[in-house]
PDB file of N, CA and C in Angstrom:
ATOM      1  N   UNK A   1     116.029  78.656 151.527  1.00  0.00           N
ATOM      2  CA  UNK A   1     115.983  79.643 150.489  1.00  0.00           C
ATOM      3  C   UNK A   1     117.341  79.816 149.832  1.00  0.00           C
ATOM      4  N   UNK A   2     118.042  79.537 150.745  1.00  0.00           N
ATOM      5  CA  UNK A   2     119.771  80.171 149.955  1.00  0.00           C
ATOM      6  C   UNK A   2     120.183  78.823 148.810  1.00  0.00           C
ATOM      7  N   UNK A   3     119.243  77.362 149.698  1.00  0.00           N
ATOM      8  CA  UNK A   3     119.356  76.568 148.303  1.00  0.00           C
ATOM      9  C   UNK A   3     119.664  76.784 147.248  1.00  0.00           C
ATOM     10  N   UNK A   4     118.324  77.476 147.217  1.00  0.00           N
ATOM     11  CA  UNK A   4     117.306  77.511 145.854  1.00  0.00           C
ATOM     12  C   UNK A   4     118.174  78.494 144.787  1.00  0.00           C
ATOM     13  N   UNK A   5     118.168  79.581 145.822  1.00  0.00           N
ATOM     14  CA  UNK A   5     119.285  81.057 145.193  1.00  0.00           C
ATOM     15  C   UNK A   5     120.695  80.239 144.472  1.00  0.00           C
ATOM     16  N   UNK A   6     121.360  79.664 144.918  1.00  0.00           N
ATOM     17  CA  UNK A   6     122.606  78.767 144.737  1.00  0.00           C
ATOM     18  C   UNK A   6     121.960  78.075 143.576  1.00  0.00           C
ATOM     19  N   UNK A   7     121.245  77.023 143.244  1.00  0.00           N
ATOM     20  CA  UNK A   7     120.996  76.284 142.421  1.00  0.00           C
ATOM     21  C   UNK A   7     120.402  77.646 141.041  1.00  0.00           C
ATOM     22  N   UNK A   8     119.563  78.626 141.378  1.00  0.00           N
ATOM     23  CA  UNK A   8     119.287  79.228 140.415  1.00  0.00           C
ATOM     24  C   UNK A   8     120.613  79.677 139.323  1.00  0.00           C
ATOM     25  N   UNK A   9     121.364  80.699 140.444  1.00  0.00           N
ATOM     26  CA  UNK A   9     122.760  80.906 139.651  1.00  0.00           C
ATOM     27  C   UNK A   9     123.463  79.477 138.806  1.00  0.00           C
ATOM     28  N   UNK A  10     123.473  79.108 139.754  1.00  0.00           N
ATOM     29  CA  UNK A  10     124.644  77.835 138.892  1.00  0.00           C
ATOM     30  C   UNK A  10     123.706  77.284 137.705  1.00  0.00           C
ATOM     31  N   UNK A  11     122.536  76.926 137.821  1.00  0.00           N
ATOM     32  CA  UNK A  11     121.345  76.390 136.204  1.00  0.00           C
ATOM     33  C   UNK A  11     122.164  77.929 135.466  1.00  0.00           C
ATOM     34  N   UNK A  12     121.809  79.076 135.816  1.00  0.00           N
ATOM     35  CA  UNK A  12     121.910  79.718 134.709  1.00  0.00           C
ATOM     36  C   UNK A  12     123.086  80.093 134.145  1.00  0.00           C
ATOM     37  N   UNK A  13     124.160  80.072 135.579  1.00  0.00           N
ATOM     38  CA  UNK A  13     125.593  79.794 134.524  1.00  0.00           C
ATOM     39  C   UNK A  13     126.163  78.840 133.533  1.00  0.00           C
ATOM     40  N   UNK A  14     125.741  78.073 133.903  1.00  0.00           N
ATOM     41  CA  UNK A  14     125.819  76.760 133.010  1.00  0.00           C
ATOM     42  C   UNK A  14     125.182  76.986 131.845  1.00  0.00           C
ATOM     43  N   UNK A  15     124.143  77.332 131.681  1.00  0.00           N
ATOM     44  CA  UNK A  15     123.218  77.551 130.116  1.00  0.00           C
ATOM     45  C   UNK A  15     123.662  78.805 129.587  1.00  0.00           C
ATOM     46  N   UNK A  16     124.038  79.755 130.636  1.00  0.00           N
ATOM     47  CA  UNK A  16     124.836  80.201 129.320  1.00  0.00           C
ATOM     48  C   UNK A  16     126.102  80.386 128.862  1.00  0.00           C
ATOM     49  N   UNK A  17     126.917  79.897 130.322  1.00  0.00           N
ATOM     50  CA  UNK A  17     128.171  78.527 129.290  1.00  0.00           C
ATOM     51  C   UNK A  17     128.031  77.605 127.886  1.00  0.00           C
ATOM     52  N   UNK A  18     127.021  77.002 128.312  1.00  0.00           N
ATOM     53  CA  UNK A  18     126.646  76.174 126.867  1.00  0.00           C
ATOM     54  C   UNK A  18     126.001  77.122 125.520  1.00  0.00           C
ATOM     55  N   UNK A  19     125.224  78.025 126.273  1.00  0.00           N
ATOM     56  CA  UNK A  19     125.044  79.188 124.925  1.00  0.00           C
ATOM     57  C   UNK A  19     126.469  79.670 124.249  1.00  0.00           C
ATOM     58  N   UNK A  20     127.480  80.152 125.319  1.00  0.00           N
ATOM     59  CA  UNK A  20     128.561  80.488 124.374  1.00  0.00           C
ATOM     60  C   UNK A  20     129.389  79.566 124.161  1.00  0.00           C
ATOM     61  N   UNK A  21     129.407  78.264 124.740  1.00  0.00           N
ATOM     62  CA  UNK A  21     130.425  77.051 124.072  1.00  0.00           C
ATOM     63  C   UNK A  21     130.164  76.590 123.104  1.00  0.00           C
ATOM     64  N   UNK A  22     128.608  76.225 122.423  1.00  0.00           N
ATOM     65  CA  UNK A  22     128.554  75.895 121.128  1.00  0.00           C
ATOM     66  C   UNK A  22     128.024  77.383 120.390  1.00  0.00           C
ATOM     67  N   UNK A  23     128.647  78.239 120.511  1.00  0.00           N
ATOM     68  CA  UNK A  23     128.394  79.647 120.087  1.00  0.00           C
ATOM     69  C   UNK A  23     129.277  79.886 118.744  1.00  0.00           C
ATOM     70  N   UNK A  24     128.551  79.858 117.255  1.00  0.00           N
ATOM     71  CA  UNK A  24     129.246  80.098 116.270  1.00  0.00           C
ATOM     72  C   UNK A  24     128.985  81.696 115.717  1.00  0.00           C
ATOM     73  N   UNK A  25     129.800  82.634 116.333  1.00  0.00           N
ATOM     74  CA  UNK A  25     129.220  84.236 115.739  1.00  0.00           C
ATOM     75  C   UNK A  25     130.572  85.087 115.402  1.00  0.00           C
ATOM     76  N   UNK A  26     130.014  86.320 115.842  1.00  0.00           N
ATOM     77  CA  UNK A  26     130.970  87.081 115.150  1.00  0.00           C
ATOM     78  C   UNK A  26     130.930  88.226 116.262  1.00  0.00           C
ATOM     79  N   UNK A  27     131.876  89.432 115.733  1.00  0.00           N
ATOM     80  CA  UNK A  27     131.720  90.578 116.776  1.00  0.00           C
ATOM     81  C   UNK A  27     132.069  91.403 116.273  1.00  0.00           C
ATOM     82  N   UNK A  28     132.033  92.661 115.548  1.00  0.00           N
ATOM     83  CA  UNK A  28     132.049  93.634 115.233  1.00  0.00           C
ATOM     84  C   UNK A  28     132.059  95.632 116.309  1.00  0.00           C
ATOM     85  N   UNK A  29     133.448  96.446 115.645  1.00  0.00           N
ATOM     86  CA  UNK A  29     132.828  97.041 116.705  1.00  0.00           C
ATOM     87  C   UNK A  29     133.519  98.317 115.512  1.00  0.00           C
ATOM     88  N   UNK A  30     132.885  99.269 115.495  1.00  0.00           N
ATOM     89  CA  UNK A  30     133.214 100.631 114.650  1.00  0.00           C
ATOM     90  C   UNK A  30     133.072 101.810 115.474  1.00  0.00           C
ATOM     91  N   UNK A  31     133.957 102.749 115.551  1.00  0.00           N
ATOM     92  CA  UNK A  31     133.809 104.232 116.371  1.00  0.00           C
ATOM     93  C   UNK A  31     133.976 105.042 114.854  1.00  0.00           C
ATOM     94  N   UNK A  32     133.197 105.823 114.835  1.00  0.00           N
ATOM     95  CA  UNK A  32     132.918 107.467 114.070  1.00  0.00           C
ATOM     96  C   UNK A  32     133.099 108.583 114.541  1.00  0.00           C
ATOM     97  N   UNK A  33     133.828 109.212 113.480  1.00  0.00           N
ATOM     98  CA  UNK A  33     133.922 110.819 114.336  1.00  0.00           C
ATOM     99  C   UNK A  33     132.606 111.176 115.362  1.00  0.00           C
ATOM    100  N   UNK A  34     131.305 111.591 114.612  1.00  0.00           N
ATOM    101  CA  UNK A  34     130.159 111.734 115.635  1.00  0.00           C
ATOM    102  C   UNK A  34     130.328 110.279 116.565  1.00  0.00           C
ATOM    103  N   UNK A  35     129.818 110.750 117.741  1.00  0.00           N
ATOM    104  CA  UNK A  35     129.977 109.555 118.574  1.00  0.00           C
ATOM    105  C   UNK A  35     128.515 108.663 118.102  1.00  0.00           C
ATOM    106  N   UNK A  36     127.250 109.397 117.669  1.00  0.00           N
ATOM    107  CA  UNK A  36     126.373 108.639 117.433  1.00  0.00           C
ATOM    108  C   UNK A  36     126.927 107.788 115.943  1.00  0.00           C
ATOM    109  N   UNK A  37     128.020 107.646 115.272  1.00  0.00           N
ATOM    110  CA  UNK A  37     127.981 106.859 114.125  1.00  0.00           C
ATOM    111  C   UNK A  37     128.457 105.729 115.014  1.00  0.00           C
ATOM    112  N   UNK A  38     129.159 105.783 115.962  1.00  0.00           N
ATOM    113  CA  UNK A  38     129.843 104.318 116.824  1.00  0.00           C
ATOM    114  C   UNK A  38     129.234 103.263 116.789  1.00  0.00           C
ATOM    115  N   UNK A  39     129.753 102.200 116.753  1.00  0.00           N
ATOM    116  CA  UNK A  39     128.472 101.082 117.174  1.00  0.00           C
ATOM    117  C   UNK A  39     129.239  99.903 117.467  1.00  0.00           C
ATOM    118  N   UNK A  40     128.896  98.728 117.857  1.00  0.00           N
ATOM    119  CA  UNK A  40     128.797  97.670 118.350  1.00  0.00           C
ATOM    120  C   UNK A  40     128.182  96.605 117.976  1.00  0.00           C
ATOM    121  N   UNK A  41     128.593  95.534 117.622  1.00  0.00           N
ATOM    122  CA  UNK A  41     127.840  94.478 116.701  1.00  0.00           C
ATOM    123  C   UNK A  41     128.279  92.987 117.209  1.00  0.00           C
ATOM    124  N   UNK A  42     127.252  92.335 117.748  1.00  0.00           N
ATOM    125  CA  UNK A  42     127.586  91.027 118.629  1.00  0.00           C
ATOM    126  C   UNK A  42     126.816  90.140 118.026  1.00  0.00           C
ATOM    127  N   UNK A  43     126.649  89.000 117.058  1.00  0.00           N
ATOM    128  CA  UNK A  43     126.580  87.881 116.677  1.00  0.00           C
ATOM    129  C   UNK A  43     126.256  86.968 116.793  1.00  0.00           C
ATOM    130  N   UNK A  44     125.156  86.431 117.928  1.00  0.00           N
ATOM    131  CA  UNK A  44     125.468  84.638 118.755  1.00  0.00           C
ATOM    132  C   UNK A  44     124.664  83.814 118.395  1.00  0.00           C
ATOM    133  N   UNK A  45     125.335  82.879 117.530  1.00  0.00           N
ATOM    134  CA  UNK A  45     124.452  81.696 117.059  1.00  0.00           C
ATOM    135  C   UNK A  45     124.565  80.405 117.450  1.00  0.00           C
ATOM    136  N   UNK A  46     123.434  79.847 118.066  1.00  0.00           N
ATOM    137  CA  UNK A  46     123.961  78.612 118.927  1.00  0.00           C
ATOM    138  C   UNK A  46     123.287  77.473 118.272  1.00  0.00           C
ATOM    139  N   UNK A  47     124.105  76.284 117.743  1.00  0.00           N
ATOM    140  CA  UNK A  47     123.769  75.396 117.159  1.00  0.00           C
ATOM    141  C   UNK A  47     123.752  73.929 117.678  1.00  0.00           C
ATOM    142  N   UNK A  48     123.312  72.939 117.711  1.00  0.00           N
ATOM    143  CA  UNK A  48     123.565  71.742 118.209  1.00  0.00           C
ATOM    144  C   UNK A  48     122.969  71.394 119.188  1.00  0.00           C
ATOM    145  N   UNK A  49     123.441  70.545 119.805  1.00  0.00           N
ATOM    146  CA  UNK A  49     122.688  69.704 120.793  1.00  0.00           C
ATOM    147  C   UNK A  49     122.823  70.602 122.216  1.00  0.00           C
ATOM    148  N   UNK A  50     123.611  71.801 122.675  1.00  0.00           N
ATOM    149  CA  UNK A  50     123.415  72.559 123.211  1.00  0.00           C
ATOM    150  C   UNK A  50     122.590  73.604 123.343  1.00  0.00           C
ATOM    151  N   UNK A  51     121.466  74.090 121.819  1.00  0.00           N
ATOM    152  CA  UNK A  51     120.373  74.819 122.225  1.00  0.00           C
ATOM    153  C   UNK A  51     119.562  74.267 123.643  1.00  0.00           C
ATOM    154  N   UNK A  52     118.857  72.885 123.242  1.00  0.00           N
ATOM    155  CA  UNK A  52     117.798  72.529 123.609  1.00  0.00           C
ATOM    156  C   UNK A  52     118.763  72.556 125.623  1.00  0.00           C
ATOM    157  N   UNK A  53     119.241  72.175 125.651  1.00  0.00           N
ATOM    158  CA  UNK A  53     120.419  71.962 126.585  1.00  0.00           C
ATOM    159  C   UNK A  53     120.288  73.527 127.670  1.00  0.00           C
ATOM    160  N   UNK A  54     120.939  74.725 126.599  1.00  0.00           N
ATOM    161  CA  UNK A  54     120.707  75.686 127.261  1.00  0.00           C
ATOM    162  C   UNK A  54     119.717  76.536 127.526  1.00  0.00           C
ATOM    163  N   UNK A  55     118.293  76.381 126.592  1.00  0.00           N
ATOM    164  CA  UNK A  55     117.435  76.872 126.760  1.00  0.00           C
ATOM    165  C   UNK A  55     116.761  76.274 128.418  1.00  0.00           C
ATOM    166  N   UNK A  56     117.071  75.183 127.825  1.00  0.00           N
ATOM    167  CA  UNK A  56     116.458  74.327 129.367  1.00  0.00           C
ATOM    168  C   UNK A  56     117.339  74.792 130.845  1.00  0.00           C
ATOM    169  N   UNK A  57     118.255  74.655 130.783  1.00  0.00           N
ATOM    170  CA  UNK A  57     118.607  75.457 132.031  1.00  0.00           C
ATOM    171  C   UNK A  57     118.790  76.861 132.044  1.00  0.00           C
ATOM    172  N   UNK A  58     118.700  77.435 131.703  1.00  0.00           N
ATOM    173  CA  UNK A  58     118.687  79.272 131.375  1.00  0.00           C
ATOM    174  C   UNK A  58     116.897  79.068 132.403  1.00  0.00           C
ATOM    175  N   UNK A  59     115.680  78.257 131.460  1.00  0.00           N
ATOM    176  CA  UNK A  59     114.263  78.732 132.046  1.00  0.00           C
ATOM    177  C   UNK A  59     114.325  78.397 133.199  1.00  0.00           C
ATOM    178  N   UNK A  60     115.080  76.923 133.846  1.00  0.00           N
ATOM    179  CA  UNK A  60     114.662  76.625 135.131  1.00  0.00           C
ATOM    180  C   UNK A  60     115.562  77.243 136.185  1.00  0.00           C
ATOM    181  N   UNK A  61     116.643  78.305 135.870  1.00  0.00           N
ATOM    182  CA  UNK A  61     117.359  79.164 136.407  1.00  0.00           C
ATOM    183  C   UNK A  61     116.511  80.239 136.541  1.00  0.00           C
ATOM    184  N   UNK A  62     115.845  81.122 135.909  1.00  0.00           N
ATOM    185  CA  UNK A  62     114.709  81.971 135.757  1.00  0.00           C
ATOM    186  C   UNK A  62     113.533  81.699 136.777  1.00  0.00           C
ATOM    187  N   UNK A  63     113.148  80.703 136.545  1.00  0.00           N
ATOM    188  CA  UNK A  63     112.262  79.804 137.351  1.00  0.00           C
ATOM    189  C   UNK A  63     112.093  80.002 138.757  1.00  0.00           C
ATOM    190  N   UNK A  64     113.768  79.328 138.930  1.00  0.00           N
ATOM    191  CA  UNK A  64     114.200  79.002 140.362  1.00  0.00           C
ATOM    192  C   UNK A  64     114.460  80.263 140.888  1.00  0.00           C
ATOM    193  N   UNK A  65     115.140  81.750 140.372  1.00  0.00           N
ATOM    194  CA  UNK A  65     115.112  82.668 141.083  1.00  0.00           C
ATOM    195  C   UNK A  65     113.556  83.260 141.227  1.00  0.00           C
ATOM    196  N   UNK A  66     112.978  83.130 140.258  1.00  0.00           N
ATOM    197  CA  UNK A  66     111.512  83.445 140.694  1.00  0.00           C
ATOM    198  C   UNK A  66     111.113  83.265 142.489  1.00  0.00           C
ATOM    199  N   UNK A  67     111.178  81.699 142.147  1.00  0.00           N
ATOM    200  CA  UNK A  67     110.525  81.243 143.114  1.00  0.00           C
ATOM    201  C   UNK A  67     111.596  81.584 144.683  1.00  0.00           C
ATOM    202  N   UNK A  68     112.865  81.805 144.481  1.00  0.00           N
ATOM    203  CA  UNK A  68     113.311  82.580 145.904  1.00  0.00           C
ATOM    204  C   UNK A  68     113.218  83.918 145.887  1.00  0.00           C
ATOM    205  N   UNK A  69     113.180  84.828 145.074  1.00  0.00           N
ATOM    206  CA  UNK A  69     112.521  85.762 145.222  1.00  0.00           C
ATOM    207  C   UNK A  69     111.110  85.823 145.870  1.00  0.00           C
ATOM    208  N   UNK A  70     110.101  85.335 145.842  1.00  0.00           N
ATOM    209  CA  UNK A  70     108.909  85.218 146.494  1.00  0.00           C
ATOM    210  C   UNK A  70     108.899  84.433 147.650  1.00  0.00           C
ATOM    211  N   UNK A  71     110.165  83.674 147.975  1.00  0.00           N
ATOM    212  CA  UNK A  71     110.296  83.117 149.284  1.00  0.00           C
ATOM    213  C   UNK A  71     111.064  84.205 149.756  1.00  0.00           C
ATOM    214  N   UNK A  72     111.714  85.203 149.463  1.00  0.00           N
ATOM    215  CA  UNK A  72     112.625  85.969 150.264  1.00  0.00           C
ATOM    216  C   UNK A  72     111.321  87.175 150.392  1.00  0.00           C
ATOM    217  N   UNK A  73     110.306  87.603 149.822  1.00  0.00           N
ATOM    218  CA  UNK A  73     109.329  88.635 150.083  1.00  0.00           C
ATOM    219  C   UNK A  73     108.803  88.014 151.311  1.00  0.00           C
ATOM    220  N   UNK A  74     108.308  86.564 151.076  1.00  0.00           N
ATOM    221  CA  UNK A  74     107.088  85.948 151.991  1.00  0.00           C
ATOM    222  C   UNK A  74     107.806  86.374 153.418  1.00  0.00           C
ATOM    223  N   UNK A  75     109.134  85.973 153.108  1.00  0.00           N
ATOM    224  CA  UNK A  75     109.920  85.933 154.714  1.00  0.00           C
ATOM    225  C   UNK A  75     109.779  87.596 155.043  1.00  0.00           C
ATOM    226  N   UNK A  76     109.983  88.210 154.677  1.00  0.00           N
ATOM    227  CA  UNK A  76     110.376  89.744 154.757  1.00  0.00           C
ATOM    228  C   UNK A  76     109.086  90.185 155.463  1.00  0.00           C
ATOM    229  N   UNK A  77     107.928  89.928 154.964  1.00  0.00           N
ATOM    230  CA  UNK A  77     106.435  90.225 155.192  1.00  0.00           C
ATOM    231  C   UNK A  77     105.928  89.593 155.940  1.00  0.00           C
ATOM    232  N   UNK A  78     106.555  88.682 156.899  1.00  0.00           N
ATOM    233  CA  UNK A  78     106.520  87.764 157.718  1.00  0.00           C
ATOM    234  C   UNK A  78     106.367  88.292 158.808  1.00  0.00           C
ATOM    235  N   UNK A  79     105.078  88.668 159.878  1.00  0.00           N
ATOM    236  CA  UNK A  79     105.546  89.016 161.026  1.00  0.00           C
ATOM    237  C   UNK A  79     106.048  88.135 162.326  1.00  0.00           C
ATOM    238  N   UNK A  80     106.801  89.095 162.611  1.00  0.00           N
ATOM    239  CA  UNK A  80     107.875  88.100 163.971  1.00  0.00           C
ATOM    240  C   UNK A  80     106.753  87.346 164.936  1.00  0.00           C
ATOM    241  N   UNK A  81     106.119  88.218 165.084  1.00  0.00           N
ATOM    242  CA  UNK A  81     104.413  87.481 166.216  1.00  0.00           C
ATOM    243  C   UNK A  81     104.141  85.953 165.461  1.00  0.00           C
ATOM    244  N   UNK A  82     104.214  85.859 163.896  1.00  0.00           N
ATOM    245  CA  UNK A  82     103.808  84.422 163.423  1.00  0.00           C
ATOM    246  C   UNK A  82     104.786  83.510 163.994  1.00  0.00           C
ATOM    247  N   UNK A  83     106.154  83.921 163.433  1.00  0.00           N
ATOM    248  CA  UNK A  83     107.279  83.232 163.561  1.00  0.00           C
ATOM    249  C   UNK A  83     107.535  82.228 164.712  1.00  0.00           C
ATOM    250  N   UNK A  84     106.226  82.422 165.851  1.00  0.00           N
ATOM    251  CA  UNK A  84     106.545  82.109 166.994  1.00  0.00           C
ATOM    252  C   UNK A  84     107.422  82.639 167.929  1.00  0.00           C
ATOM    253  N   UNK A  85     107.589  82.103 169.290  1.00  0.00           N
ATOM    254  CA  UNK A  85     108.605  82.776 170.326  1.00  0.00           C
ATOM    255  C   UNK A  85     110.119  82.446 170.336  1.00  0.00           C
ATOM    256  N   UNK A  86     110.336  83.652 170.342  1.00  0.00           N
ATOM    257  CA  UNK A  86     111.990  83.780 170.303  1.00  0.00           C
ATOM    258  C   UNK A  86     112.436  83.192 171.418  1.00  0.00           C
ATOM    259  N   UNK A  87     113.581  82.525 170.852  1.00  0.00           N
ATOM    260  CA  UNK A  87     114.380  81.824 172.292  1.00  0.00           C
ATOM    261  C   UNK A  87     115.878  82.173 172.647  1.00  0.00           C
ATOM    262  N   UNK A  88     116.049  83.571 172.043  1.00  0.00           N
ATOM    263  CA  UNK A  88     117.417  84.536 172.159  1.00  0.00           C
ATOM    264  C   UNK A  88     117.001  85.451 173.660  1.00  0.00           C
ATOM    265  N   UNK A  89     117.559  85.186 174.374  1.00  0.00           N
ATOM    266  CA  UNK A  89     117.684  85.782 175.337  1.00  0.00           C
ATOM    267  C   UNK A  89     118.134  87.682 175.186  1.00  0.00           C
ATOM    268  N   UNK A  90     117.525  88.521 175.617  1.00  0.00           N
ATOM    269  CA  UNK A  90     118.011  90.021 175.368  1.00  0.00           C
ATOM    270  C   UNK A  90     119.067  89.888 175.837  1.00  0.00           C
ATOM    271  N   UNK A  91     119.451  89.447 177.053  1.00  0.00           N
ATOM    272  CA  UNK A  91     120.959  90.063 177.546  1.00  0.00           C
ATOM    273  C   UNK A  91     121.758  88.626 178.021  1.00  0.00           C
ATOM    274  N   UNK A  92     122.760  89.102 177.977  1.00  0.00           N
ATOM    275  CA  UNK A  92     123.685  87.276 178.666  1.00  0.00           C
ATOM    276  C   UNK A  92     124.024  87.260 179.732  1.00  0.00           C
ATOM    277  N   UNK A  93     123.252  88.177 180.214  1.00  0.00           N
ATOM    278  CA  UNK A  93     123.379  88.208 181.873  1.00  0.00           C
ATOM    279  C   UNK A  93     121.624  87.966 182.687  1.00  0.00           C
ATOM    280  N   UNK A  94     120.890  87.778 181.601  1.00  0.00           N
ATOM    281  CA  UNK A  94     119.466  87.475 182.293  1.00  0.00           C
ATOM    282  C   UNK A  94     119.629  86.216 182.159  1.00  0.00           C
ATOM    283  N   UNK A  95     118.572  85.887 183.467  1.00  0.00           N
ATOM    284  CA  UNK A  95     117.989  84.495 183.542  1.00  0.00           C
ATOM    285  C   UNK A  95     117.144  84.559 183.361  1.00  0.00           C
TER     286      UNK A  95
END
């Protein structure tokens, strides 16, 4: 499972590395006396041979945490009786 978790992050850092490396935008930011005039204005336009690129690893990052998420429930909901017999001894002084 921790694979999977590992590979999810890294697909989706990467895509959206490539979202903001071929990222042509802008950024805007204004404060107003009222605090509701304030605002914030972010831009991101991704062009080139890096859309198709990052769309594709962004979904199978999505994907992949999906699918350890539902391996980390299955385990959780797992009772120990399935798991079979434990072979941890209670104490380190039993035989």
């Amino acid at each position: 499972m921790k694979g999977v978790l590992v590979v999810a992050v890294a697909c989706l850092a990467v895509g959206i590395g490539v979202i903001f490396g071929f990222c042509n935008g802008s950024t805007g930011l204004s404060l107003g006396s009222p605090l509701s005039a304030s605002s914030i204005h972010v831009d991101i336009t991704t062009t080139g041979a890096g859309v198709p690129i990052a769309v594709g690893l962004v979904a199978l990052g999505v994907f992949l945490l999906i699918v350890a998420t539902v391996i980390a429930v299955v385990g959780l909901t797992r009772r120990e009786s399935e798991a079979g017999p434990s072979r941890r001894r209670e104490s380190a002084f039993e035989e």
